[in-house]
Protein backbone atom coordinates (compact mmCIF):
# COMPACT_ATOMS: atom_id res chain seq x y z
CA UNK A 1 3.18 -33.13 93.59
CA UNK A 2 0.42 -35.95 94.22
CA UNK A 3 -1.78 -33.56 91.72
CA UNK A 4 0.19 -32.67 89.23
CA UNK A 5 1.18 -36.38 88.62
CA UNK A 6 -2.22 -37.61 88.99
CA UNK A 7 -3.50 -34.84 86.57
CA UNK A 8 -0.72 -34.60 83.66
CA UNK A 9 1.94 -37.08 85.28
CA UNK A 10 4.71 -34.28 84.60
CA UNK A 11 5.68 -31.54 87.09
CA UNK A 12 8.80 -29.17 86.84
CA UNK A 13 11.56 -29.06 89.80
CA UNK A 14 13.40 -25.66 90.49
CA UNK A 15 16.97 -25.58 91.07
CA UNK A 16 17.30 -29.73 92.36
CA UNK A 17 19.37 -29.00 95.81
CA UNK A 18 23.06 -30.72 94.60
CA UNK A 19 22.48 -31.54 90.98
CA UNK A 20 25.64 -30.89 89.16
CA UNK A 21 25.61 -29.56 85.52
CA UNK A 22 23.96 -31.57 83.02
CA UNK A 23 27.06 -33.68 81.63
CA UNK A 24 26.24 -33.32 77.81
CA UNK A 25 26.52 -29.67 77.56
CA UNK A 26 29.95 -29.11 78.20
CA UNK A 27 30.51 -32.04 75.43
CA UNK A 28 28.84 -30.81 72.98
CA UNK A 29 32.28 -30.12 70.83
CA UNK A 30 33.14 -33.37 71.38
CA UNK A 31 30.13 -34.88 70.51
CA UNK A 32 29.70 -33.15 67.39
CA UNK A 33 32.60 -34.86 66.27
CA UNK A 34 31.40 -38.01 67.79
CA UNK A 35 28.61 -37.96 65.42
CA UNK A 36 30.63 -37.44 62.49
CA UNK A 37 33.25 -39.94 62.71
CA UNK A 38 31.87 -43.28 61.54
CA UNK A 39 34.22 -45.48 62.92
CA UNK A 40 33.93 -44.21 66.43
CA UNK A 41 30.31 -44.84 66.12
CA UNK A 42 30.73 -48.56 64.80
CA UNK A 43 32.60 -49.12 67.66
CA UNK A 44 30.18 -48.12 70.75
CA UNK A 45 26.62 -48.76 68.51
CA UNK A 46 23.98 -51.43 70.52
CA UNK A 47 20.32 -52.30 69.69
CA UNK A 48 17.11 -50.41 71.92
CA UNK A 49 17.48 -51.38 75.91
CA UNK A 50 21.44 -51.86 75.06
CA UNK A 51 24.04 -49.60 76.17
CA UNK A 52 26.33 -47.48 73.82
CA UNK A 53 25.15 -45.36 71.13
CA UNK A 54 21.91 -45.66 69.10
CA UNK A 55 21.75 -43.94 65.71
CA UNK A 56 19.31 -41.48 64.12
CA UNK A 57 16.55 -43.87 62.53
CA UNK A 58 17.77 -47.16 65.54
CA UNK A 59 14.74 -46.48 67.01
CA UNK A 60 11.17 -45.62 66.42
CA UNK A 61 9.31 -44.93 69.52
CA UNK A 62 5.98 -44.34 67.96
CA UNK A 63 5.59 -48.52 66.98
CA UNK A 64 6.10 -49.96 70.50
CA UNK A 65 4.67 -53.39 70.36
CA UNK A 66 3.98 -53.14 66.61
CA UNK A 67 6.39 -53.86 62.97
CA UNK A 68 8.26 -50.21 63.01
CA UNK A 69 7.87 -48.77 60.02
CA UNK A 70 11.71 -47.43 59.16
CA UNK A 71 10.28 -44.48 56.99
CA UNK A 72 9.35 -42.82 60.04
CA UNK A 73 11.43 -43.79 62.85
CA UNK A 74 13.32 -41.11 65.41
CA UNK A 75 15.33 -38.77 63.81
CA UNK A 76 17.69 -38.44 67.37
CA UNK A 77 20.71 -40.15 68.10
CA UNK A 78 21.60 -41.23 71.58
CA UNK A 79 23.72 -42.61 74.17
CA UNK A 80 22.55 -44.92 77.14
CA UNK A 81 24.56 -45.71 80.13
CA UNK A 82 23.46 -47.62 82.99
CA UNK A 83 24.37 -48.29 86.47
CA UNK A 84 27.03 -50.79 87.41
CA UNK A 85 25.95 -53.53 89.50
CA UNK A 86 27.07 -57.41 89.87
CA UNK A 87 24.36 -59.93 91.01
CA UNK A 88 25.17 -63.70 91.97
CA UNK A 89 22.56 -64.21 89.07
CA UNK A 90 25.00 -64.13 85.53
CA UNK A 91 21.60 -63.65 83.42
CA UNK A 92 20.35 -60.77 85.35
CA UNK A 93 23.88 -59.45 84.62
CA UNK A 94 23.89 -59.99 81.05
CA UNK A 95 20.08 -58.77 80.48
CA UNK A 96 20.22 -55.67 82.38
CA UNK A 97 24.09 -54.83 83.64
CA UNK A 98 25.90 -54.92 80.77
CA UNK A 99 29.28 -52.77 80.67
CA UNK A 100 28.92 -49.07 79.56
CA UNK A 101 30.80 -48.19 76.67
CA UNK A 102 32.10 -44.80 76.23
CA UNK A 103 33.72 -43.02 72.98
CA UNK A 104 37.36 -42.38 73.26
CA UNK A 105 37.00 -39.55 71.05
CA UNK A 106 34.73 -37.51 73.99
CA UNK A 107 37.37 -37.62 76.89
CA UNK A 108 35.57 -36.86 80.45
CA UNK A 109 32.16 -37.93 79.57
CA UNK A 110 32.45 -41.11 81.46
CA UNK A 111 33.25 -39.01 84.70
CA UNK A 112 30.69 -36.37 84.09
CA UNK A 113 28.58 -38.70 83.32
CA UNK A 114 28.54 -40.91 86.37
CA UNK A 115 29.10 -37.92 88.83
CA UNK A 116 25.46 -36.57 87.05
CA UNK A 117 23.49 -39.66 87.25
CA UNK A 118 25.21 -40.13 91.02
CA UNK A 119 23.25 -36.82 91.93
CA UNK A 120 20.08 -37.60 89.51
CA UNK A 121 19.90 -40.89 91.63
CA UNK A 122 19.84 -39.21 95.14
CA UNK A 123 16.99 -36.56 93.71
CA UNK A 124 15.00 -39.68 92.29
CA UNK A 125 15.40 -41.29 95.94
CA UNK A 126 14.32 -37.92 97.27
CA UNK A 127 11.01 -37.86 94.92
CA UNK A 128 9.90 -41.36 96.01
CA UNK A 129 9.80 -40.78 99.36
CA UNK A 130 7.56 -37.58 98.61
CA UNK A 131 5.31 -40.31 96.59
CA UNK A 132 5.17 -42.39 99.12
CA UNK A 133 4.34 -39.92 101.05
CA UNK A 134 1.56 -38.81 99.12
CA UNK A 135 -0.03 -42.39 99.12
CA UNK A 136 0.08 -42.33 103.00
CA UNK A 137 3.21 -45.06 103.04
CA UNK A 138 6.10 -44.79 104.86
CA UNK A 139 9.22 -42.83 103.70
CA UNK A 140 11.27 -45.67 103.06
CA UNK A 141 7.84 -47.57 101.52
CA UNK A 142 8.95 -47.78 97.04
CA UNK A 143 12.74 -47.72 98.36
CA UNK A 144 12.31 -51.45 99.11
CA UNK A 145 11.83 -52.64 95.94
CA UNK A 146 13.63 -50.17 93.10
CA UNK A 147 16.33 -49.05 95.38
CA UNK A 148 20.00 -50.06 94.12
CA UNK A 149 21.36 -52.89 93.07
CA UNK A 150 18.51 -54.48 92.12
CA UNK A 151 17.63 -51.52 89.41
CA UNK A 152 19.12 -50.70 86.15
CA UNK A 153 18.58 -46.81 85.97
CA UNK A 154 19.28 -45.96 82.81
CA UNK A 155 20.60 -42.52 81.63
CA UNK A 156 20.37 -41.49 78.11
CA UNK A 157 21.61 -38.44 76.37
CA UNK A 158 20.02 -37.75 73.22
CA UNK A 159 20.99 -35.19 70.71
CA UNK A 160 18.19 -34.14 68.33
CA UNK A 161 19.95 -32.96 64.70
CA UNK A 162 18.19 -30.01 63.19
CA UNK A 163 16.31 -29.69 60.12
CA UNK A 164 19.64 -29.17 58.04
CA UNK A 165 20.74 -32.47 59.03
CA UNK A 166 17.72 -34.33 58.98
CA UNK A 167 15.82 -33.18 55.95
CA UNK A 168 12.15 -32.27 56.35
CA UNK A 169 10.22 -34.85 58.48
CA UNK A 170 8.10 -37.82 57.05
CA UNK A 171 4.21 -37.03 58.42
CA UNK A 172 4.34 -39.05 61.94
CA UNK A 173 7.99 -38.67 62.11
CA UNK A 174 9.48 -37.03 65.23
CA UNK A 175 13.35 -36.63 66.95
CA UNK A 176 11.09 -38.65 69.75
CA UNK A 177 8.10 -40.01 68.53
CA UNK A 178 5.30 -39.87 71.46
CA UNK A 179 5.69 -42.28 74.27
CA UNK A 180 5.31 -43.04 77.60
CA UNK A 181 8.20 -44.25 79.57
CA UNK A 182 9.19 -47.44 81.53
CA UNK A 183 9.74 -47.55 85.31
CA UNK A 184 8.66 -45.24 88.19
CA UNK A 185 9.99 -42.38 87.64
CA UNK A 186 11.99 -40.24 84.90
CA UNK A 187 13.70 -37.27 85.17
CA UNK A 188 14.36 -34.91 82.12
CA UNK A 189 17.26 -32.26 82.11
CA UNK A 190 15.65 -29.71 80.28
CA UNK A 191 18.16 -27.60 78.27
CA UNK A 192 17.17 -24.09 79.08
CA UNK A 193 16.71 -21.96 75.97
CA UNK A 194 15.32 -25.18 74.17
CA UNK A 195 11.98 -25.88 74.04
CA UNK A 196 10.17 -28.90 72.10
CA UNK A 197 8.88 -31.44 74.60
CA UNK A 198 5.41 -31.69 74.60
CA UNK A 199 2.85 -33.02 76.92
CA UNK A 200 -0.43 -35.18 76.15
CA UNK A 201 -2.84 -34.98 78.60
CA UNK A 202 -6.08 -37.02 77.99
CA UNK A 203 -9.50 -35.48 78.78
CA UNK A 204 -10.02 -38.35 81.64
CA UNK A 205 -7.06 -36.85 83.22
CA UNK A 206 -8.68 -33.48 83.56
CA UNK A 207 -8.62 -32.05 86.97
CA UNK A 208 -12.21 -31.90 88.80
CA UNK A 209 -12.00 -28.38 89.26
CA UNK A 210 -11.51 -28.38 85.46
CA UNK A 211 -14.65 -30.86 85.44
CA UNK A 212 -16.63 -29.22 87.96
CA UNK A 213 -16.47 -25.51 85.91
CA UNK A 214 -17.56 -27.29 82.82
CA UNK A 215 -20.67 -28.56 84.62
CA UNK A 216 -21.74 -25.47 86.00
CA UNK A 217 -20.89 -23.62 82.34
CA UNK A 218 -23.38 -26.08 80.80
CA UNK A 219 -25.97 -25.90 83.72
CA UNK A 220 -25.48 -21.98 83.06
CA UNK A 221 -26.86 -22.01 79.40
């Protein structure tokens, strides 16, 4: 684990002990008609780092920091929920706690929903303690400071239209523009069957066995 993450930062887990089906899949039906009823989607839209539903084109990964250009923003919809928690501190509350909102027209979402992310959480607790681990800290050691309530843990499920929906790409226009993530840690539910997500690796992450070959190629010739 301490390689792969210092080499590409992405490894793949095999059959999570507990982890309950993926919440979205047995939805899709409902949110197919989700995303083609207007009014439902009024109702439950928010901004980026909100919670509720964010609409194809509401946000363009690729222009973090920078004026987005709305030509080429992501062609995915999604819907973030987040983990309930109450602090004494009302502007903690209102920056990062902020109620969930669910569609009434996708009944049992909400309690798929939170029974997945209850499992996700446990399997994130489970993979910091093998990081801290692998930085020679105690088990407990990056519990202290991201462990509940104090985190926000946001779970989003994204549905990426196809080609018949969207219309052909602009160039630089993704579903999910490259990124990098926030936080610690985040875990993807890869829909088997799917493929699409793509890795960058940069050449200074390159292993040193990958490093150490090349030398000896070039000392070769």
């Amino acid at each position: 684990m301490d390689e792969a993450l210092r080499q590409s930062g992405f490894l793949l887990i095999s059959k999570p002990r507990g982890t309950a089906p993926a919440c979205g899949r047995r939805s899709a039906p409902r949110h197919a008609r989700f995303s083609r009823c207007r009014r439902a989607q009024a109702a439950v839209r928010h901004p980026v780092a909100g919670r509720g539903w964010i609409p194809p084109g509401g946000e363009a990964n690729a222009f973090y920091g920078e004026v987005a250009d709305p030509e080429r923003a992501d062609l995915k919809e999604s819907l973030t929920i987040g983990r309930v928690a109450h602090h004494r501190d009302a502007e903690t509350d209102e920056k990062w706690f902020t109620p969930n909102v669910w569609p009434v027209e996708c009944p049992g979402l909400r309690d798929r929903c939170e029974a997945f992310t209850g499992q996700v959480r446990e399997l994130y607790y489970d993979l910091l303690r093998m990081c801290a681990t692998a930085l020679e800290l105690d088990d407990e050691g990056l519990l202290r400071g991201p462990r509940p309530p104090t985190g926000p843990q946001t779970f989003n499920s994204n549905r990426y239209p196809p080609l018949a929906v969207t219309g052909t790409p602009r160039d630089g226009q993704f579903r999910v523009a490259p990124h990098t993530d926030w936080g610690i840690l985040t875990i993807l539910d890869r829909q088997p069957g799917y493929g699409g997500l793509q890795v960058q690796r940069p050449r200074r992450h390159l292993g040193r066995r990958a490093v150490r070959a090349r030398r000896a190629h070039r000392e070769r010739r």
